[in-house]
N, C-alpha and C. Protein backbone atom coordinates (compact mmCIF):
# COMPACT_ATOMS: atom_id res chain seq x y z
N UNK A 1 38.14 18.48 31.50
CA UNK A 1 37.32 19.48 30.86
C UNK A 1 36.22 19.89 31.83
N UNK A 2 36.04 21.03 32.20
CA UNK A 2 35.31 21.77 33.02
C UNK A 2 33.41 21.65 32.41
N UNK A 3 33.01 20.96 33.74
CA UNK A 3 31.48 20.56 33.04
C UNK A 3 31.15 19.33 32.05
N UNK A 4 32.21 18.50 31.74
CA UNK A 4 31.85 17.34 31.58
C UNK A 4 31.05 16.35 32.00
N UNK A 5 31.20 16.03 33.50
CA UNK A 5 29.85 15.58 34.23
C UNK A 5 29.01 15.78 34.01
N UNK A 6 28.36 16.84 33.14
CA UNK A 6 26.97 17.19 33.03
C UNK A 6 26.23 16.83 31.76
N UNK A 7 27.48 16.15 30.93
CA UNK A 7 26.85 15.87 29.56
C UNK A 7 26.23 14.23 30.22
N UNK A 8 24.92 14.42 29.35
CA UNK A 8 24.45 12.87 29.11
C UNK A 8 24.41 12.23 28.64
N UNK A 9 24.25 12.53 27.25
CA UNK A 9 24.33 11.99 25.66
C UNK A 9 25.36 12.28 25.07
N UNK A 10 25.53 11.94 24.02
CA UNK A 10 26.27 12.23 22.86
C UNK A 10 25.78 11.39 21.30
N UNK A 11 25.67 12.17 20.46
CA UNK A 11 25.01 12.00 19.72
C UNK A 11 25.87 11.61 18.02
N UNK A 12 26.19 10.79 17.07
CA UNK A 12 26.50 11.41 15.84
C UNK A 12 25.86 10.65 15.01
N UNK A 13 25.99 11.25 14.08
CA UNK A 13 25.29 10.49 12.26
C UNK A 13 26.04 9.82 11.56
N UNK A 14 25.77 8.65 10.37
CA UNK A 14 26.71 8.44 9.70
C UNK A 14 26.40 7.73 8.22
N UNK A 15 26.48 7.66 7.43
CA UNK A 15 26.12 7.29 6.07
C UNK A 15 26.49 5.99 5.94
N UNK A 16 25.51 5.27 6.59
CA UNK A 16 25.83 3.49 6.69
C UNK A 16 25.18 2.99 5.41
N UNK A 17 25.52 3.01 4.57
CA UNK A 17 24.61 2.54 3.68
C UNK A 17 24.84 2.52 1.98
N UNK A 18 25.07 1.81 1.58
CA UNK A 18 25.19 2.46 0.04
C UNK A 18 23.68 2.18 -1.03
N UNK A 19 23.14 2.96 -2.44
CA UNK A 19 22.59 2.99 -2.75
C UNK A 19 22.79 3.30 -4.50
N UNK A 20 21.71 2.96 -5.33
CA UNK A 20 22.03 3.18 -6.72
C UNK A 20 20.73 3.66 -7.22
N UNK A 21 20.68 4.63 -7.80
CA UNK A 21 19.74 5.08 -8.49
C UNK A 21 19.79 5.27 -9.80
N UNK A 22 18.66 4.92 -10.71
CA UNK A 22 18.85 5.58 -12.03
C UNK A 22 17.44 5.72 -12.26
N UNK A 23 17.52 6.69 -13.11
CA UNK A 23 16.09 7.59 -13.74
C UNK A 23 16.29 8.12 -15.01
N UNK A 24 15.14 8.98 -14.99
CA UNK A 24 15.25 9.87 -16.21
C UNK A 24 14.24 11.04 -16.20
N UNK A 25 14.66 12.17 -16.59
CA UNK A 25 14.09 13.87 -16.30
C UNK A 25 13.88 13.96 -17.98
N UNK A 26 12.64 14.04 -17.85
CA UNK A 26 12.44 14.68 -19.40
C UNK A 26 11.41 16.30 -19.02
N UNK A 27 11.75 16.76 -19.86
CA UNK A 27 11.24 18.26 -19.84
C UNK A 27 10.92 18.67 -21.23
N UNK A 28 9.74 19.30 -21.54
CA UNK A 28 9.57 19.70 -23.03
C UNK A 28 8.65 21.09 -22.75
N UNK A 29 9.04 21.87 -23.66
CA UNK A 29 8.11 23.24 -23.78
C UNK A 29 7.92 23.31 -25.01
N UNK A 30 6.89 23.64 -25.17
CA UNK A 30 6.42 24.95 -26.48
C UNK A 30 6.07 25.94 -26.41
N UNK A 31 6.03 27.55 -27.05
CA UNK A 31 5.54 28.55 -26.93
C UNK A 31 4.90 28.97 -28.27
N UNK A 32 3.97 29.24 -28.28
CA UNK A 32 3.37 29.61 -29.67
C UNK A 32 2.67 31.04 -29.65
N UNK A 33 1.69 31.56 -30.49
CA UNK A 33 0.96 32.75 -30.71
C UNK A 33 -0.21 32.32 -30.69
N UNK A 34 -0.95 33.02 -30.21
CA UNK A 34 -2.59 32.49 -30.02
C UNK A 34 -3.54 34.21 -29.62
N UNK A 35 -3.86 34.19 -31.05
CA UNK A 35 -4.43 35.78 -30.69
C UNK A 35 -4.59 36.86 -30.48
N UNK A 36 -4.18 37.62 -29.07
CA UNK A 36 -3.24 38.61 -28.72
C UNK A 36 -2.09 38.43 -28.23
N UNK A 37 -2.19 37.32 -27.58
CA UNK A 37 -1.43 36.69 -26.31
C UNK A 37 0.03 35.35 -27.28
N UNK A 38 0.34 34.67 -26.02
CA UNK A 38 1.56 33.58 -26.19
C UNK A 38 0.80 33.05 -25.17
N UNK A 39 1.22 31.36 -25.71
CA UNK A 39 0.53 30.38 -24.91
C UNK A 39 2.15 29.36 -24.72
N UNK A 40 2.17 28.87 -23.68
CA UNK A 40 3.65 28.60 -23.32
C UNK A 40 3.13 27.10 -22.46
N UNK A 41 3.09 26.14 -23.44
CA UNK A 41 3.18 24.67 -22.55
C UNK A 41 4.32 23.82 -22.27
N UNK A 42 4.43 23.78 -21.08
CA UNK A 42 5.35 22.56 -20.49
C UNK A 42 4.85 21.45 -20.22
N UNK A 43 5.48 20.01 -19.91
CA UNK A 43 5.54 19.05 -19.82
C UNK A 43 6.65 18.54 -19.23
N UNK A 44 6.77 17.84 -18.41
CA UNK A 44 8.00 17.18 -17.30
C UNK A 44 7.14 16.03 -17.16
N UNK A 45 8.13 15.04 -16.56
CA UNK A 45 8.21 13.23 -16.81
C UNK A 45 9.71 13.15 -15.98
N UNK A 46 9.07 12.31 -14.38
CA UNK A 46 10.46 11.96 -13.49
C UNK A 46 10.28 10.39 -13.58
N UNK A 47 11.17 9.86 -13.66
CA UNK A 47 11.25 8.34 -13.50
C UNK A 47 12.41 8.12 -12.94
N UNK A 48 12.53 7.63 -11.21
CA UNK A 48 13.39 7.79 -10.30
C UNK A 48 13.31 5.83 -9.68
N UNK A 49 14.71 5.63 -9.94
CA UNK A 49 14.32 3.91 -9.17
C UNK A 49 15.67 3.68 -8.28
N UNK A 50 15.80 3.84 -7.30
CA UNK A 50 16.38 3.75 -5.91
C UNK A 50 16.87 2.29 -5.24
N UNK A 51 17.90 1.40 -5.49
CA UNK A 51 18.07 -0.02 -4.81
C UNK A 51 19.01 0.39 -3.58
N UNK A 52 18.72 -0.19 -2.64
CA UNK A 52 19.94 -0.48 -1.32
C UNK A 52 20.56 -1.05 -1.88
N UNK A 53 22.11 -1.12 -2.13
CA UNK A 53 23.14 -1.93 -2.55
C UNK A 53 24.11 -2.56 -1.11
N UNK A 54 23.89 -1.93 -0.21
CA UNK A 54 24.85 -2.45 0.59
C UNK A 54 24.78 -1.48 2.03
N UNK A 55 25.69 -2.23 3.38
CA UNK A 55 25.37 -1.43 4.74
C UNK A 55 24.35 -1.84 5.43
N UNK A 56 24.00 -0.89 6.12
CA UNK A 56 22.94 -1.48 7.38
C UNK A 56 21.54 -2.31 6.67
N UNK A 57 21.14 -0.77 5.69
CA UNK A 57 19.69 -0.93 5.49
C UNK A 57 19.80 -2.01 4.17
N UNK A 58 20.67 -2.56 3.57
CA UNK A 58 20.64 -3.79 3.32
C UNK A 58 20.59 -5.32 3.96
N UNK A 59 21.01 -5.12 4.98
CA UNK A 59 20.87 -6.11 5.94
C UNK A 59 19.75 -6.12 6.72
N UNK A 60 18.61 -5.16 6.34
CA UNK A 60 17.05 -4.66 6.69
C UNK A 60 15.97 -4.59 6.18
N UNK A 61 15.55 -5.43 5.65
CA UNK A 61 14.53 -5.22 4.74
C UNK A 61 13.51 -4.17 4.97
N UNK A 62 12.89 -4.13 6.32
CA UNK A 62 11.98 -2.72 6.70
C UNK A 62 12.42 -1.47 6.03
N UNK A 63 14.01 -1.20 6.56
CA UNK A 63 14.75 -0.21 6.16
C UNK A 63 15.01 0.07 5.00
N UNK A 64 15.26 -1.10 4.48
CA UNK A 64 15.38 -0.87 2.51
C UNK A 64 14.23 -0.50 1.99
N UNK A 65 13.34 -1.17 1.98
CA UNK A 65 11.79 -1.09 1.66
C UNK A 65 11.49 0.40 1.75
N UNK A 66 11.53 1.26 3.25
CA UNK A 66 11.32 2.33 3.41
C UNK A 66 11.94 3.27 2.70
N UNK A 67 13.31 3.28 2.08
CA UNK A 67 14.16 4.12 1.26
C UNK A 67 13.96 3.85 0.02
N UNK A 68 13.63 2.50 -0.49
CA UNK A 68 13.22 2.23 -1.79
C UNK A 68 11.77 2.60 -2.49
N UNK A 69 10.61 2.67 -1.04
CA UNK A 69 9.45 2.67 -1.73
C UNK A 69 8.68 3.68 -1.32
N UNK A 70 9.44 4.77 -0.61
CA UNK A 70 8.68 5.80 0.14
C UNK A 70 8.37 7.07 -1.11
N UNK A 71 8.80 7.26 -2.22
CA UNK A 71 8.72 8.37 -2.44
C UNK A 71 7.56 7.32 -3.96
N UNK A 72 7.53 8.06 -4.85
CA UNK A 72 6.69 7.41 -6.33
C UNK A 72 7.92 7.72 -7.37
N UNK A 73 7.81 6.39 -7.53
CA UNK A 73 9.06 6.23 -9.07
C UNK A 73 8.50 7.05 -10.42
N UNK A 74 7.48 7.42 -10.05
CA UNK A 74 6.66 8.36 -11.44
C UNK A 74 6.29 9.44 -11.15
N UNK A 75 6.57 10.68 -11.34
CA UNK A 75 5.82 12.08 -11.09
C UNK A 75 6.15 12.60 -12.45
N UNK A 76 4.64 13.71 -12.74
CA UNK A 76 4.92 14.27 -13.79
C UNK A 76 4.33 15.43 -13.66
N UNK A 77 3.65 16.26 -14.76
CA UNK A 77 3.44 17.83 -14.68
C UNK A 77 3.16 18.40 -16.14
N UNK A 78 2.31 18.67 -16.34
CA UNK A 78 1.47 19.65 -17.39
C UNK A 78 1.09 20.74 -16.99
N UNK A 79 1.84 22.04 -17.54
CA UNK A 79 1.28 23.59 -17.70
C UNK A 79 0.82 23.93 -18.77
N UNK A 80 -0.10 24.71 -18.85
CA UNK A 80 0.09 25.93 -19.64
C UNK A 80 -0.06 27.00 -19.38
N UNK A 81 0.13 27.87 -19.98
CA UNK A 81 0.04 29.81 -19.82
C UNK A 81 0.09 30.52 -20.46
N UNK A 82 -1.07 31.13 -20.39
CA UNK A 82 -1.65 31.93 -21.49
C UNK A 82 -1.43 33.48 -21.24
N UNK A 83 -0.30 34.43 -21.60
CA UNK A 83 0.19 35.76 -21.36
C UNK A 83 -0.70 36.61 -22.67
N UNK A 84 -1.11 37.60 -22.16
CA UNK A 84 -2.02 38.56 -22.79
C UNK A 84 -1.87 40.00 -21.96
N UNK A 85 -0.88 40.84 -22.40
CA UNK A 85 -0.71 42.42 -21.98
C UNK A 85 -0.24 41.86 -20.57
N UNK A 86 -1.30 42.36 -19.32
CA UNK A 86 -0.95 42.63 -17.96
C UNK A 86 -0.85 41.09 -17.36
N UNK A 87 -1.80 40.04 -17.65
CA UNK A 87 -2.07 38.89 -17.29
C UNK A 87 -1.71 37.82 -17.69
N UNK A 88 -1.45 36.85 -16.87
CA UNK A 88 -1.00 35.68 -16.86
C UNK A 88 -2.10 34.64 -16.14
N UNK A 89 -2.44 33.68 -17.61
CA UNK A 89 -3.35 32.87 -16.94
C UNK A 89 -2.69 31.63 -16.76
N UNK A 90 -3.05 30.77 -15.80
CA UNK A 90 -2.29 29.34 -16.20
C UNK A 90 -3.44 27.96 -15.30
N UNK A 91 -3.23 26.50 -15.96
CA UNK A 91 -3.75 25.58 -15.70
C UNK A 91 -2.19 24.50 -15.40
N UNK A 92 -2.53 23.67 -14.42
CA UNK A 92 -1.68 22.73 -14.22
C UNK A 92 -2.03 21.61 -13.66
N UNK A 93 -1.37 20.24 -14.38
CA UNK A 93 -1.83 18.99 -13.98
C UNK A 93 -0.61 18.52 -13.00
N UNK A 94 -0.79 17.60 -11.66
CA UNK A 94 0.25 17.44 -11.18
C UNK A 94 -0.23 15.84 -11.04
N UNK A 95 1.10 14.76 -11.40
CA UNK A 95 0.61 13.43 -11.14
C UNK A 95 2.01 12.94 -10.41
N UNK A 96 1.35 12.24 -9.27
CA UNK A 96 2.20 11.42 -8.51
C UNK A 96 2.11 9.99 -8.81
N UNK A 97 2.90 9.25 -8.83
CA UNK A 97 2.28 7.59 -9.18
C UNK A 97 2.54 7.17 -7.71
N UNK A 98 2.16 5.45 -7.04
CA UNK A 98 2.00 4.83 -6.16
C UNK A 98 3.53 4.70 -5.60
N UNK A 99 3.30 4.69 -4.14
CA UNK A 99 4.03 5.12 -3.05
C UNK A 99 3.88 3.98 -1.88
N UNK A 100 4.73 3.52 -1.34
CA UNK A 100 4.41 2.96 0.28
C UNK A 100 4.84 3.84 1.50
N UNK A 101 4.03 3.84 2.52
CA UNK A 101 4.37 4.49 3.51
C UNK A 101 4.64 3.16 4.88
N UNK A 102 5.11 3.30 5.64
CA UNK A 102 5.84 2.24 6.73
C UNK A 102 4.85 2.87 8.30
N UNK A 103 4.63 1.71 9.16
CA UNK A 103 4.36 2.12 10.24
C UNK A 103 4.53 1.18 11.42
N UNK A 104 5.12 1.10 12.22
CA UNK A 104 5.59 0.11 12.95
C UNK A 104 4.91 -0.02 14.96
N UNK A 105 4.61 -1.24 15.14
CA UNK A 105 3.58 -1.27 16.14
C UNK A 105 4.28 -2.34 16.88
N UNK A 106 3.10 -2.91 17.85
CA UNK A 106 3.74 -3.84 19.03
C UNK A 106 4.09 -4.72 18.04
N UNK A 107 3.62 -5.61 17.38
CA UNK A 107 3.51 -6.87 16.77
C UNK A 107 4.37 -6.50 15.26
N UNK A 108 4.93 -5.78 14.66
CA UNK A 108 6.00 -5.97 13.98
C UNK A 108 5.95 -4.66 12.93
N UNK A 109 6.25 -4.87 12.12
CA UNK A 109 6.34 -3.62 10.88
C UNK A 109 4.95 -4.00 9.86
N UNK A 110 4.65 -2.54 9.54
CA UNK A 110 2.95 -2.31 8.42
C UNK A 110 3.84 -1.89 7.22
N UNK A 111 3.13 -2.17 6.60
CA UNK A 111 3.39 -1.49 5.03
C UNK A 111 1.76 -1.00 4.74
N UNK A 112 1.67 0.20 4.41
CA UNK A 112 0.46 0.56 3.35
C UNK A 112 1.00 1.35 1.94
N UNK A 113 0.08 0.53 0.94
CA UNK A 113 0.52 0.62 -0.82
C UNK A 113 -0.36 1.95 -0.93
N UNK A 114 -0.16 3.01 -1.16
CA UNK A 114 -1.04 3.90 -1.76
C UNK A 114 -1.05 4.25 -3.17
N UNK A 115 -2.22 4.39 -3.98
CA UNK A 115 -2.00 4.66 -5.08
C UNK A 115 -1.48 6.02 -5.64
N UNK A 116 -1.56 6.18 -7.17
CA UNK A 116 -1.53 7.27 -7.72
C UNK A 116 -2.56 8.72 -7.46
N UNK A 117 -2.13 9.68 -7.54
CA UNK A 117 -2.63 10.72 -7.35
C UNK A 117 -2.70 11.64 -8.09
N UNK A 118 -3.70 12.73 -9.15
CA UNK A 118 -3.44 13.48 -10.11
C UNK A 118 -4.11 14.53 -9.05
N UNK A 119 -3.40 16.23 -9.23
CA UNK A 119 -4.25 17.29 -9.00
C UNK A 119 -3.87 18.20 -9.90
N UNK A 120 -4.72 19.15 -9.46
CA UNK A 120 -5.37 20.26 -10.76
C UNK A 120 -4.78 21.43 -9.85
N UNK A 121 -4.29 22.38 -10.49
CA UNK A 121 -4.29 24.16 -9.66
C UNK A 121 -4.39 24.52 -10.97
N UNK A 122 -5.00 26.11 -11.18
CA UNK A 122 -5.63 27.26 -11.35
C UNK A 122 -4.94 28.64 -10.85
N UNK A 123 -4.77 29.32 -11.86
CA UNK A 123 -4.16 30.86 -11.21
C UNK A 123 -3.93 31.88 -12.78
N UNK A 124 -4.26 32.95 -11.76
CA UNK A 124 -4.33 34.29 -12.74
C UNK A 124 -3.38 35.40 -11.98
N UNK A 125 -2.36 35.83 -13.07
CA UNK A 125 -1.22 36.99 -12.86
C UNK A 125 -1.74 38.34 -13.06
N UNK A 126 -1.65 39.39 -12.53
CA UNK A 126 -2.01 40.61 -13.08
C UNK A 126 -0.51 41.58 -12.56
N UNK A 127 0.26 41.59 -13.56
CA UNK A 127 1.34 42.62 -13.39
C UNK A 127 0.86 44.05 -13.44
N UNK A 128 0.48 44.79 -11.95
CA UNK A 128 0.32 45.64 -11.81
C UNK A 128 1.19 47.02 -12.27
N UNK A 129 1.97 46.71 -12.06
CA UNK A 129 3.92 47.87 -12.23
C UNK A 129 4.69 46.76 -12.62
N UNK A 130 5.66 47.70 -12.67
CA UNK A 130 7.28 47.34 -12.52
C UNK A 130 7.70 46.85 -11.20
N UNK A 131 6.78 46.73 -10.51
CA UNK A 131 7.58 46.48 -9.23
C UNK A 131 6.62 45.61 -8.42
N UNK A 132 5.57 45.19 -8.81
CA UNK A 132 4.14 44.53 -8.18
C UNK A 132 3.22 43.42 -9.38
N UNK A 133 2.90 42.20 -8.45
CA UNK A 133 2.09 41.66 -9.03
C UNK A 133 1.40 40.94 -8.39
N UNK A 134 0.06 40.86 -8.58
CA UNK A 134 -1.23 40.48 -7.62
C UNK A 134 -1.34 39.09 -8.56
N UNK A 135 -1.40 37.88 -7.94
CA UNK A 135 -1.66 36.35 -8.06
C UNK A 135 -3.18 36.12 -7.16
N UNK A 136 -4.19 35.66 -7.58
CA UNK A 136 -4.91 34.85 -7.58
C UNK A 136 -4.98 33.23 -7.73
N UNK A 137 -5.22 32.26 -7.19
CA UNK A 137 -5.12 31.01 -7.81
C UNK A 137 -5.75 30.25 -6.69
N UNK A 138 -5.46 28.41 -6.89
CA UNK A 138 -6.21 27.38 -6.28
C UNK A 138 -5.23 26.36 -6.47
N UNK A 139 -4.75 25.58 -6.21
CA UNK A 139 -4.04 24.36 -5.79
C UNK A 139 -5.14 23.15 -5.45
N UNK A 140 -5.18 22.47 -6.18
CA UNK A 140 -5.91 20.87 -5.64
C UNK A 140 -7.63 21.82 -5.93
N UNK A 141 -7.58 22.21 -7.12
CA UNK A 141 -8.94 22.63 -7.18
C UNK A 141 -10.37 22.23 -7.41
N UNK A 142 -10.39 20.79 -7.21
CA UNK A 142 -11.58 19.60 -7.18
C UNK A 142 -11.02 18.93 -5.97
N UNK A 143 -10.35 19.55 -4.89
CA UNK A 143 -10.31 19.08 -3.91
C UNK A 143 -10.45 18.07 -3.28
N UNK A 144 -9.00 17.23 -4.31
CA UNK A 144 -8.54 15.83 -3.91
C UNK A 144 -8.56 15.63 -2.72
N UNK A 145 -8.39 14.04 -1.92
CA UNK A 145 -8.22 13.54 -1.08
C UNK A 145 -7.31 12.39 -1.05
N UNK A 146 -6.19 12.41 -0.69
CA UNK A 146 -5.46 10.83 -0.83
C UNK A 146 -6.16 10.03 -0.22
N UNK A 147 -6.07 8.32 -0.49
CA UNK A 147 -6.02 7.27 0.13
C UNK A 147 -5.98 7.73 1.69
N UNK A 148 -6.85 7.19 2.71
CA UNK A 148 -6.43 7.48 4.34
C UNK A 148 -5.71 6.27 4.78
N UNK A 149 -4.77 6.47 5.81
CA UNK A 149 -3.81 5.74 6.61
C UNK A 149 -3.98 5.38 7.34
N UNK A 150 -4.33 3.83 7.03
CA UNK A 150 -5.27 3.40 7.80
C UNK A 150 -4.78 2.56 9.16
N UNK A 151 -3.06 2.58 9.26
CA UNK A 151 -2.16 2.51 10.66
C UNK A 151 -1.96 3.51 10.99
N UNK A 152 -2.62 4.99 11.01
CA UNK A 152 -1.81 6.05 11.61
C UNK A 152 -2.96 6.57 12.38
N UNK A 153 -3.85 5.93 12.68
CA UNK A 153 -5.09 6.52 13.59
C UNK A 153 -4.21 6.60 14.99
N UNK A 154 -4.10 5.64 15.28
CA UNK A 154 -3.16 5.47 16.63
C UNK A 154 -2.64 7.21 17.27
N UNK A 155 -1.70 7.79 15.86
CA UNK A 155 -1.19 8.68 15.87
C UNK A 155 -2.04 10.33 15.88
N UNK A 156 -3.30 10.00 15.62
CA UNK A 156 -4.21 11.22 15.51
C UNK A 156 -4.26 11.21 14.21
N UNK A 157 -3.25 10.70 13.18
CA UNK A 157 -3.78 10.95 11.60
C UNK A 157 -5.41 10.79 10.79
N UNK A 158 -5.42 11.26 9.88
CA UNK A 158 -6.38 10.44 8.99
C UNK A 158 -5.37 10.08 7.65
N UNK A 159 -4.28 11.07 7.25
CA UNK A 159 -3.53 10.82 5.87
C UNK A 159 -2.03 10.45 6.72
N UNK A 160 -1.52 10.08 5.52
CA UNK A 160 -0.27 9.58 5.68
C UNK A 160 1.08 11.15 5.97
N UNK A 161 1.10 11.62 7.39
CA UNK A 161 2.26 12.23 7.32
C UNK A 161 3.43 12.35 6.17
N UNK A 162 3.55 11.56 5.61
CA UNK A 162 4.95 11.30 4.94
C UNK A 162 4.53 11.42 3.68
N UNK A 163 3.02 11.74 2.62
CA UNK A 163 2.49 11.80 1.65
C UNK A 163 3.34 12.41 0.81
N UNK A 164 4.44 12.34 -0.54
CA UNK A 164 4.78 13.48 -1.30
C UNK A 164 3.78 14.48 -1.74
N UNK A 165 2.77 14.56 -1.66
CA UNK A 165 1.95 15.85 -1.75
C UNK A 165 0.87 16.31 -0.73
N UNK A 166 0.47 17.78 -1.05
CA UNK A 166 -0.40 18.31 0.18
C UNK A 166 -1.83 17.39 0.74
N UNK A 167 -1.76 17.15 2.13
CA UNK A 167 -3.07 16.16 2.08
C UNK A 167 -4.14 17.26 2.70
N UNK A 168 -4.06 18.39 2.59
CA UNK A 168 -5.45 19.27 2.95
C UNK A 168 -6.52 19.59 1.91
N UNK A 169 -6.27 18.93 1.18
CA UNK A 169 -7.09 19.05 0.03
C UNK A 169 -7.13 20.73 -0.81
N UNK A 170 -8.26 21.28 -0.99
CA UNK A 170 -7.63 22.47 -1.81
C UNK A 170 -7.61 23.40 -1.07
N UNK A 171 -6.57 24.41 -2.01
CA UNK A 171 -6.33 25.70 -1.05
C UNK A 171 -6.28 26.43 -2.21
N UNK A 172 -6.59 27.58 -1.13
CA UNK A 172 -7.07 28.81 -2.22
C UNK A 172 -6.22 30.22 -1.99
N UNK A 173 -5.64 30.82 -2.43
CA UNK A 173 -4.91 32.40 -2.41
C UNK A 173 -5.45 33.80 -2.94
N UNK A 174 -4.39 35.06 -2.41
CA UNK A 174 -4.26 35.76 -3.25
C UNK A 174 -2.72 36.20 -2.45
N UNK A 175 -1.90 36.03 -3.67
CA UNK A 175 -1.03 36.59 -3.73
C UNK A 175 -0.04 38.16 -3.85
N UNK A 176 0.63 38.49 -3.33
CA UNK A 176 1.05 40.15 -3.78
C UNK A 176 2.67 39.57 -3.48
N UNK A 177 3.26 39.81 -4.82
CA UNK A 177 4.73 40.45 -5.23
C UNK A 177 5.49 41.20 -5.43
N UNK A 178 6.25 41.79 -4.55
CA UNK A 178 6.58 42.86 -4.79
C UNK A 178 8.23 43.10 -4.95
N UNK A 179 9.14 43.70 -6.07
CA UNK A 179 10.03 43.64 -6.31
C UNK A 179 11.02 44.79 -6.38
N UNK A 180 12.38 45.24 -6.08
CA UNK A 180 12.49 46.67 -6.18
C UNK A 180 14.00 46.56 -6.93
């Protein structure tokens, strides 16, 4: 094969590993009348639990640990939204439960336990047309801070790279939608 000599590597992937999960997704809404408007609350509830059953990262505890405990076996979520003519108002609770993140150095493998995390966002719809809508809002609007990582200085961090949620604390928009 012409240019073979020039390869250096070769590279592939492979699904060494087996795993079992079981959970449960609950989801609930209501919509009611409130005034002029409809007020429309949701509620979601994840309960996710992940074992290595077998393969490499069973024969690894670092590795299992990391697939088993990296994400939060608990997340949940409270909306509401309050629609009135042009606008759409809404409030939302977002909760993460406790998480480990992994970090590995001269002297062997870190574990850090981080706890739970609740944030707040804020936002207002104004359906301009049929074809446009201007969003206002805030994400993390008491401008949480996770737990800091406290093996990842090394790395330039202050938060944990690998956090399931945003670690910049709050952010703020304005949105434009436009549809045709």
């Amino acid at each position: 094969m012409a240019g073979a000599d020039t390869i250096t590597a070769v590279n592939f992937f492979q699904n060494d590993f087996d795993t079992q999960t079981k959970g449960v997704d609950l989801v609930l809404t209501y919509k009611y009348e409130v005034g002029p408007g409809e007020m429309n609350l949701t509620g979601a509830y994840n309960y996710n639990k992940t074992e290595v059953t077998g393969g490499d990262f069973a024969a690894n505890e670092t590795a299992a640990d990391r697939f088993e405990k990296g994400i939060p076996e608990h997340t949940g979520n409270l909306q509401a939204t309050y629609t009135v003519g042009n606008w759409d108002v809404f409030g939302r609770m977002r909760y993460y439960g406790e998480w480990r993140d992994y970090s590995g150095n001269s002297d062997g493998d870190i574990f850090q336990d981080f706890g739970a995390m609740v944030l707040f966002d804020l936002g207002a719809t104004y359906q301009v047309n049929d074809n446009m809508k201007v969003r206002v809002g805030a994400e993390n609007v008491f401008d949480q801070y996770p737990d800091e990582a406290t093996y990842q200085a090394s790395r330039g961090l202050i938060y944990s790279r690998n956090a399931p949620y945003d670690t910049d604390g709050g952010q703020y928009y304005v949105r434009l939608d436009f549809s045709f």
